[in-house]
Protein backbone atom coordinates (compact mmCIF):
# COMPACT_ATOMS: atom_id res chain seq x y z
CA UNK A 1 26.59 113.27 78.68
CA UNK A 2 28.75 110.70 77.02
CA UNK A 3 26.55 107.80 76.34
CA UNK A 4 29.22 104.96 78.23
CA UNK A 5 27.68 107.40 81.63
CA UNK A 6 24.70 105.41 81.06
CA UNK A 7 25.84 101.37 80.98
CA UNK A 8 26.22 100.79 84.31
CA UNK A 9 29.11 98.47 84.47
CA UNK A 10 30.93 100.35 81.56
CA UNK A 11 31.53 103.87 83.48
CA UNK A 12 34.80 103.22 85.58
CA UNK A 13 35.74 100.30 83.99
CA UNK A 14 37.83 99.58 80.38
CA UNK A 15 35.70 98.40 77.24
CA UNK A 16 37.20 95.06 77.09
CA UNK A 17 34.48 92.63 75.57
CA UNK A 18 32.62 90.79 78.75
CA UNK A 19 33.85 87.21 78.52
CA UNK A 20 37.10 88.97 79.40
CA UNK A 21 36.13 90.92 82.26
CA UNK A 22 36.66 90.08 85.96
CA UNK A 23 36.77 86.35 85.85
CA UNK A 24 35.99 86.47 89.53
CA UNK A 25 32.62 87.92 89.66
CA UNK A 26 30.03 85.21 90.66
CA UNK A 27 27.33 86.71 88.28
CA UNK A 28 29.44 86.79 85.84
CA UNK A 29 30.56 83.19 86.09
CA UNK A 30 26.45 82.27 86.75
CA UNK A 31 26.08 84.07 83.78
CA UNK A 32 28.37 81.61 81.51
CA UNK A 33 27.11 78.88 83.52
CA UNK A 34 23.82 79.24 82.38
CA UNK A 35 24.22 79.48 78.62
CA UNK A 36 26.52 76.65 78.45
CA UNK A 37 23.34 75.08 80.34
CA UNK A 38 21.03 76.20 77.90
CA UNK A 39 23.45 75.23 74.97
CA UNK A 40 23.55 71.79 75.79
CA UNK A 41 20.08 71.49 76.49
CA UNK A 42 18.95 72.92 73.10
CA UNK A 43 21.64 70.94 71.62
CA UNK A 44 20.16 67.92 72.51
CA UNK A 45 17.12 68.56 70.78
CA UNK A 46 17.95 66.32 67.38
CA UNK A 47 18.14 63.59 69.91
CA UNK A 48 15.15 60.60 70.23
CA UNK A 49 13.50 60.83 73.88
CA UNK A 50 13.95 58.10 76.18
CA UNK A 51 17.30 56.50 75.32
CA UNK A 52 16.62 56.21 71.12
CA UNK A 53 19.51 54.90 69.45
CA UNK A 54 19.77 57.07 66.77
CA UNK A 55 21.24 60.41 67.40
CA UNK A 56 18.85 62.35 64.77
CA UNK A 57 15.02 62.12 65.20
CA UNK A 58 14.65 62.97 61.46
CA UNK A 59 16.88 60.09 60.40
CA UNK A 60 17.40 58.68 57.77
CA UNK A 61 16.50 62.09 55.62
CA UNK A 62 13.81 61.74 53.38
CA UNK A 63 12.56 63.49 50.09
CA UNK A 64 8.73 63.09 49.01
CA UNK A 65 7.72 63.87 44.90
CA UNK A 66 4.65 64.20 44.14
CA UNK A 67 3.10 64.03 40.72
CA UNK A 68 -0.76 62.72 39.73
CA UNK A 69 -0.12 59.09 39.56
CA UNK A 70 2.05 58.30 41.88
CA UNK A 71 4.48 59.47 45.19
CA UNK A 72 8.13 58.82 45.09
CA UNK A 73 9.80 58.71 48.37
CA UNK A 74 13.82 58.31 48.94
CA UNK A 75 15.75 57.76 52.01
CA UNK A 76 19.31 58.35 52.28
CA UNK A 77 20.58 54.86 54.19
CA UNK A 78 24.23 55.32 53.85
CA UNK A 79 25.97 52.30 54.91
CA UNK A 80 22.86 50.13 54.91
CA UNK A 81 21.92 47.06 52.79
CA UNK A 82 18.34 45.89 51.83
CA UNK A 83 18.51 43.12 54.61
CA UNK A 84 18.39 45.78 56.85
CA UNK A 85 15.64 47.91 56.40
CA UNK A 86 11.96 46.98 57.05
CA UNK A 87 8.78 48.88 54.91
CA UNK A 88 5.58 48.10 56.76
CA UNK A 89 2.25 49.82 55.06
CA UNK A 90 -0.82 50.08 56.96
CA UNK A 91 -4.00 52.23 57.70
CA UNK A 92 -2.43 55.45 55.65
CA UNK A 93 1.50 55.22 57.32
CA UNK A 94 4.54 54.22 55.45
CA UNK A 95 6.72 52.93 58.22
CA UNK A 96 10.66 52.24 57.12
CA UNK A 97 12.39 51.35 60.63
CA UNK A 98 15.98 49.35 60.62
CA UNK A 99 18.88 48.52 62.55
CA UNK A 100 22.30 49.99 62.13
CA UNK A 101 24.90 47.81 63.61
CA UNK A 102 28.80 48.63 64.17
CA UNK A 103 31.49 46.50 62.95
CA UNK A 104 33.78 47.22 65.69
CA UNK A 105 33.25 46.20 69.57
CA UNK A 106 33.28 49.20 71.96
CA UNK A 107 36.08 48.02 73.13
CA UNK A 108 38.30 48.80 70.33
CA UNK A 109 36.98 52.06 69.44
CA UNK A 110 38.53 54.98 70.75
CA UNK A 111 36.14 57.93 68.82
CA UNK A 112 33.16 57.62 66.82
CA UNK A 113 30.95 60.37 65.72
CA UNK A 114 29.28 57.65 63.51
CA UNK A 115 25.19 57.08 64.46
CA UNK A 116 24.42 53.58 65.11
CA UNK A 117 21.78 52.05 66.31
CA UNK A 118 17.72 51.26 65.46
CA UNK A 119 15.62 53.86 63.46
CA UNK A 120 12.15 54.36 62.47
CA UNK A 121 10.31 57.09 60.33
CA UNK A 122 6.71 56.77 59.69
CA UNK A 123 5.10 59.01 57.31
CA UNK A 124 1.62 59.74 57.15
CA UNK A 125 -0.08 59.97 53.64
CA UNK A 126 -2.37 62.04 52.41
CA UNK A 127 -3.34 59.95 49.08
CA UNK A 128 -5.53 56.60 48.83
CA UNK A 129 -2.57 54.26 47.58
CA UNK A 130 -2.40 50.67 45.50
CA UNK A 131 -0.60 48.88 48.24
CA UNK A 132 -0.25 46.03 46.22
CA UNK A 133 1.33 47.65 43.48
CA UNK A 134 4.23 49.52 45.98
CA UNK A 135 7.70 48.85 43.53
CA UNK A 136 10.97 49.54 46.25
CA UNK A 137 14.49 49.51 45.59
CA UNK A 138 17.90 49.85 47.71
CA UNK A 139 20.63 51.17 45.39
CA UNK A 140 23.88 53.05 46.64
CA UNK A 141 22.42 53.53 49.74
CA UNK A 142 19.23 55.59 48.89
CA UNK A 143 16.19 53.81 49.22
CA UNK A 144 13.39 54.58 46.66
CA UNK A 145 9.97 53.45 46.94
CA UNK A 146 7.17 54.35 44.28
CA UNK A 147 3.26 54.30 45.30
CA UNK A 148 0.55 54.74 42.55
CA UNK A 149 -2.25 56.49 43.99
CA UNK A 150 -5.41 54.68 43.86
CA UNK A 151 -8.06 56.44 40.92
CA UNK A 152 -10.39 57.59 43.93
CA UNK A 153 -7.08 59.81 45.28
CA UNK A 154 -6.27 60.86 41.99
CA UNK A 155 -7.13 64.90 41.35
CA UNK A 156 -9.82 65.19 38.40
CA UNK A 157 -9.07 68.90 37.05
CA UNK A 158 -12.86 70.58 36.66
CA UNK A 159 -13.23 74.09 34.69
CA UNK A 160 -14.44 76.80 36.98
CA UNK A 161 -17.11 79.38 35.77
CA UNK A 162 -15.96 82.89 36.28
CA UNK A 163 -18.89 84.83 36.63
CA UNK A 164 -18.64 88.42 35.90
CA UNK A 165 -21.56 90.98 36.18
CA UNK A 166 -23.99 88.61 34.63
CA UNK A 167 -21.58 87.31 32.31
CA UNK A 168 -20.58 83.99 32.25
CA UNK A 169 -17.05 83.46 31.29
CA UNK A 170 -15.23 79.58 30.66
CA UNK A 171 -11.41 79.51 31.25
């Protein structure tokens, strides 16, 4: 028994690939009409719930560095300037939120796959910081900020004891 006897829809039919086949059958077209359902659902997914402006829920993208005195955080804010971004700190969340704004009417534009619009990130933190002593800048469209941990947040490397079989061993 030739193993094309066993696909049902392959045994008196050619082996052309399926998008190609029968154009007229109405599970077939369900079919396609369902994944190009699912593929716009899922490809709305990077998009903020309930009418957001921006387009990307993770935006602007972020990088965190960590190091023992201090976390450096940088946004990427490409077409941004300083007046236009907001840093709020308060009970353990850095909050950087802005506007975007176009500098064409809607009228004029015929395509844009630029994002536009307002945006917030807040970031939880895991480290006691010196608020006070928070140093930002906006450069080239990243923006850096720098937080030195507070001493109580700061890790305090202690020796272990190994013990082993009675022995006591200090590494």
């Amino acid at each position: 028994m030739n193993m094309r006897d066993l696909i049902p829809w392959g045994r008196n039919q050619q082996t052309t690939p399926s998008r190609y086949r029968d154009e007229g059958d109405p599970f077939l077209t369900l079919h396609r009409e369902m994944n190009r359902l699912f593929d716009d659902v899922f490809r709305g997914f990077d998009m903020v719930p309930f009418g957001g402006m921006s387009r990307m829920a993770g935006w602007p993208h972020m990088e965190v560095v960590e190091n023992d005195k201090d976390v450096r955080i940088s946004a990427e804010l490409p077409g941004l300037e300083d007046k236009d971004v907001e840093i709020l700190m308060g009970d353990g969340v850095l909050t950087i939120r802005g506007e975007k704004k176009s500098e064409i009417e809607d009228k004029e534009r015929a395509f844009s796959e630029r994002t536009y619009g307002r945006f917030e990130r807040r970031i939880p933190l895991a480290w006691e910081v010196e608020e006070d002593k928070i140093d930002a800048s906006f450069r080239s469209g990243v923006l850096t900020l720098t937080l030195p941990k507070s001493a109580e947040s700061r890790p305090e490397a202690r020796r272990i004891t190994i013990n082993r079989g009675g022995e006591e061993t200090k590494h």
